[in-house]
C-alpha atoms as a PDB file:
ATOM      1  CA  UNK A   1     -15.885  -1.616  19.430  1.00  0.00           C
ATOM      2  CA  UNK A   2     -19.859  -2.356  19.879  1.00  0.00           C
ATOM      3  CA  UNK A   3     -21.225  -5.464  18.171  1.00  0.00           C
ATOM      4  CA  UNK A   4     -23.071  -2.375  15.795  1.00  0.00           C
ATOM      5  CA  UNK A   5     -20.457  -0.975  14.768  1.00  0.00           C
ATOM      6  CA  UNK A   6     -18.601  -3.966  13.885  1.00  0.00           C
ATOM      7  CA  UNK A   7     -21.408  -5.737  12.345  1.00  0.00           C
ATOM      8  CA  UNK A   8     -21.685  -2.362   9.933  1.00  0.00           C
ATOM      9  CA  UNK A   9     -17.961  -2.635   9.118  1.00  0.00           C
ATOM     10  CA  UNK A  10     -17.671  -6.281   8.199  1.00  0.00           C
ATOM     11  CA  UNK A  11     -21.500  -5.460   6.152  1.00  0.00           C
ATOM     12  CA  UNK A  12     -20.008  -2.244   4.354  1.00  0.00           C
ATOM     13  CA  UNK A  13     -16.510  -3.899   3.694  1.00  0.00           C
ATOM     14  CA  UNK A  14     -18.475  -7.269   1.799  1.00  0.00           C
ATOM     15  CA  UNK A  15     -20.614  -4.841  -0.028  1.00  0.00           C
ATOM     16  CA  UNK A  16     -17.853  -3.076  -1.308  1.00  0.00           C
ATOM     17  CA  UNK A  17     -15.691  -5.669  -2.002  1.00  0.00           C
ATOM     18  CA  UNK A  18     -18.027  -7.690  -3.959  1.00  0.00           C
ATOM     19  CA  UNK A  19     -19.123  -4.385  -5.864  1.00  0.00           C
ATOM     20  CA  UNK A  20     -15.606  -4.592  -6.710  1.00  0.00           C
ATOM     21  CA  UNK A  21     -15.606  -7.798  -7.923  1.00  0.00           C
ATOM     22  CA  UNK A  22     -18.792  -7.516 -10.047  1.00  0.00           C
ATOM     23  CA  UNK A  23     -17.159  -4.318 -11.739  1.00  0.00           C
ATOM     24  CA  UNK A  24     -14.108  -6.484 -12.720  1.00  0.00           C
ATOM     25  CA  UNK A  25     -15.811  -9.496 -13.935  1.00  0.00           C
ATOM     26  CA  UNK A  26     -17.717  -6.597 -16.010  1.00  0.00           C
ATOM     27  CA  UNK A  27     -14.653  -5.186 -17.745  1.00  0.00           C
ATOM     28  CA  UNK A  28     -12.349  -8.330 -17.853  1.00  0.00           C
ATOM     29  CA  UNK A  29     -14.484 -11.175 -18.474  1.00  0.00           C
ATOM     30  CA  UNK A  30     -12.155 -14.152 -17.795  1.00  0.00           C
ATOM     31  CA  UNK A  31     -10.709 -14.451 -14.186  1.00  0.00           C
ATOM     32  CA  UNK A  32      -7.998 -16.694 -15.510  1.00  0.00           C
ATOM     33  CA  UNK A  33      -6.381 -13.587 -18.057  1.00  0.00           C
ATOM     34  CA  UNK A  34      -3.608 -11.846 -16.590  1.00  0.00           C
ATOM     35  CA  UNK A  35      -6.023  -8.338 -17.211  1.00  0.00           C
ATOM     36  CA  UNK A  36      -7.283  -9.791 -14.117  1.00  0.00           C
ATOM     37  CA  UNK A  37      -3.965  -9.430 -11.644  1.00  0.00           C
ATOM     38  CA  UNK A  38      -4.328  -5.935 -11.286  1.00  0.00           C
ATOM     39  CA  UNK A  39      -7.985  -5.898 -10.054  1.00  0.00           C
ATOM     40  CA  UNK A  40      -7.333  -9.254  -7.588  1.00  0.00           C
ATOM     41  CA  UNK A  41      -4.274  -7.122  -6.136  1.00  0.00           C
ATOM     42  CA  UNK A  42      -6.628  -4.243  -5.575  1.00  0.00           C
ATOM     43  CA  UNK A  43      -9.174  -6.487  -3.850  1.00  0.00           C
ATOM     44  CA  UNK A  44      -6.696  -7.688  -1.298  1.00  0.00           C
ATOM     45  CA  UNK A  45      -5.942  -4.014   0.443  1.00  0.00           C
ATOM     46  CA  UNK A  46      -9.873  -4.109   0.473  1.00  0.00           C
ATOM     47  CA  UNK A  47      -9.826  -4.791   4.299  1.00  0.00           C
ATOM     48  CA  UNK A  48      -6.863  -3.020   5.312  1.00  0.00           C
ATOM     49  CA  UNK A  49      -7.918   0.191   3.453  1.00  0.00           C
ATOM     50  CA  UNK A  50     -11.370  -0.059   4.897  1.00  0.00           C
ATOM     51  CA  UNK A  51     -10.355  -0.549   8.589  1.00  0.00           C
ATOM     52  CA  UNK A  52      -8.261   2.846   8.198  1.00  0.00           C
ATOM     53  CA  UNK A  53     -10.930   4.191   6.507  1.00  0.00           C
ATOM     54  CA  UNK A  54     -12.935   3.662   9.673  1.00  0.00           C
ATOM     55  CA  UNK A  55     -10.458   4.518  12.074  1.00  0.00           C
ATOM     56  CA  UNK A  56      -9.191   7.649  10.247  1.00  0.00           C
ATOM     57  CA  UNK A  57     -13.007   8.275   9.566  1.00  0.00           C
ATOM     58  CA  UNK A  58     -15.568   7.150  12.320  1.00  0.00           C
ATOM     59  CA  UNK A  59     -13.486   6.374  15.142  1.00  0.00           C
ATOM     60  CA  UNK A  60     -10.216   9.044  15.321  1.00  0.00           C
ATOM     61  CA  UNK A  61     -10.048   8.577  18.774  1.00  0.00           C
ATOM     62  CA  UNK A  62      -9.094   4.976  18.770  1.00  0.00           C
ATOM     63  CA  UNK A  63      -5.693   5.713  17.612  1.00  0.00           C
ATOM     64  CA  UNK A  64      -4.516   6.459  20.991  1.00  0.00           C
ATOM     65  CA  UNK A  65      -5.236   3.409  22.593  1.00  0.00           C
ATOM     66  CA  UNK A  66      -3.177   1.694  19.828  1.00  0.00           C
ATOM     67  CA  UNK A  67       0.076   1.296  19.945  1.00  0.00           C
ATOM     68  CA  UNK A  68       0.444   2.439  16.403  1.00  0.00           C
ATOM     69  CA  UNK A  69       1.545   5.401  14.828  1.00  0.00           C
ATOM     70  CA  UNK A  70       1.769   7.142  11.105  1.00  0.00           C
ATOM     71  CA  UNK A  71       4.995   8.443  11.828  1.00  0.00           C
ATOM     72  CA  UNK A  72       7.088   6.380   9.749  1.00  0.00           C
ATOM     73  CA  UNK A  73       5.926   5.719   6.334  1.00  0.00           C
ATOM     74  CA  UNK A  74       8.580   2.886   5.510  1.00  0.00           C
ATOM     75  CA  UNK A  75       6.510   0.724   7.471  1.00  0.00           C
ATOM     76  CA  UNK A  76       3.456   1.626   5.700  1.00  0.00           C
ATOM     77  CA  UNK A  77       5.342   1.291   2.554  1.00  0.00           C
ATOM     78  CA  UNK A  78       6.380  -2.727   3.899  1.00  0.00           C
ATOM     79  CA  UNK A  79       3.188  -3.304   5.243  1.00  0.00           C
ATOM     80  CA  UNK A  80       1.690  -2.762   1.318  1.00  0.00           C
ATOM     81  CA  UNK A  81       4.354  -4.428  -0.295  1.00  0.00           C
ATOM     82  CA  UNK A  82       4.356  -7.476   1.380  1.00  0.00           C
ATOM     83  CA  UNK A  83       0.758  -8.789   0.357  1.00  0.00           C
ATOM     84  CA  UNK A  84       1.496  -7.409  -2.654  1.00  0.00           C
ATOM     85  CA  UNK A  85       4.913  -9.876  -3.512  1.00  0.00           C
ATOM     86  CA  UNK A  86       2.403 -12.528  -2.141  1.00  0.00           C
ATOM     87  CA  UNK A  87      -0.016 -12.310  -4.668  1.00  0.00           C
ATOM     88  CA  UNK A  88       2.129 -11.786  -7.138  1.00  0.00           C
ATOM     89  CA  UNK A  89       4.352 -14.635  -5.926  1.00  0.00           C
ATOM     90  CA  UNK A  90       1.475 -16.994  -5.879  1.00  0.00           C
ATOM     91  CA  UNK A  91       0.012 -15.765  -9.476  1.00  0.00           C
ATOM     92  CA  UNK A  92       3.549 -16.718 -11.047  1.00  0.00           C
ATOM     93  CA  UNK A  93       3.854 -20.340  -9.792  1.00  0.00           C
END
């Protein structure tokens, strides 16, 4: 990936991320209410939704030189659930 490209990524994925933020500090108010879990377990598949975004997207090509394929959705389905139980695992204790 060229140091342009990369550098537009990381910019766009802050930018949108923090837009995301401001928009739930605008509706919720107070970090510390549980109206706030939902949003803070959206904002964690921030980077992993962007980086397919931009593969799927810009770059299609650069799915064949990783070993990585769509083809079975139960580890799509783990790979979401996972940070998921974390968050929710550390917003419980």
């Amino acid at each position: 990936m060229k140091k342009h490209a990369l550098l537009s990524f990381v910019v766009v994925l802050v930018l949108a991320s923090w837009a995301a933020q401001g928009v739930m500090i605008y509706f919720v108010r107070d970090l510390e209410s549980p109206a706030s879990t939902p949003w803070l377990v959206g904002l964690m598949f921030f980077p992993s939704a962007a980086a397919l975004t931009y593969r799927l997207v810009f770059n299609r090509e650069a799915f064949r030189h990783v070993r990585f394929g769509l083809g079975n959705p139960l580890y799509l389905v783990i790979g979401a659930l996972i940070p998921a139980a974390a968050a929710l695992t550390a917003l419980a204790v």
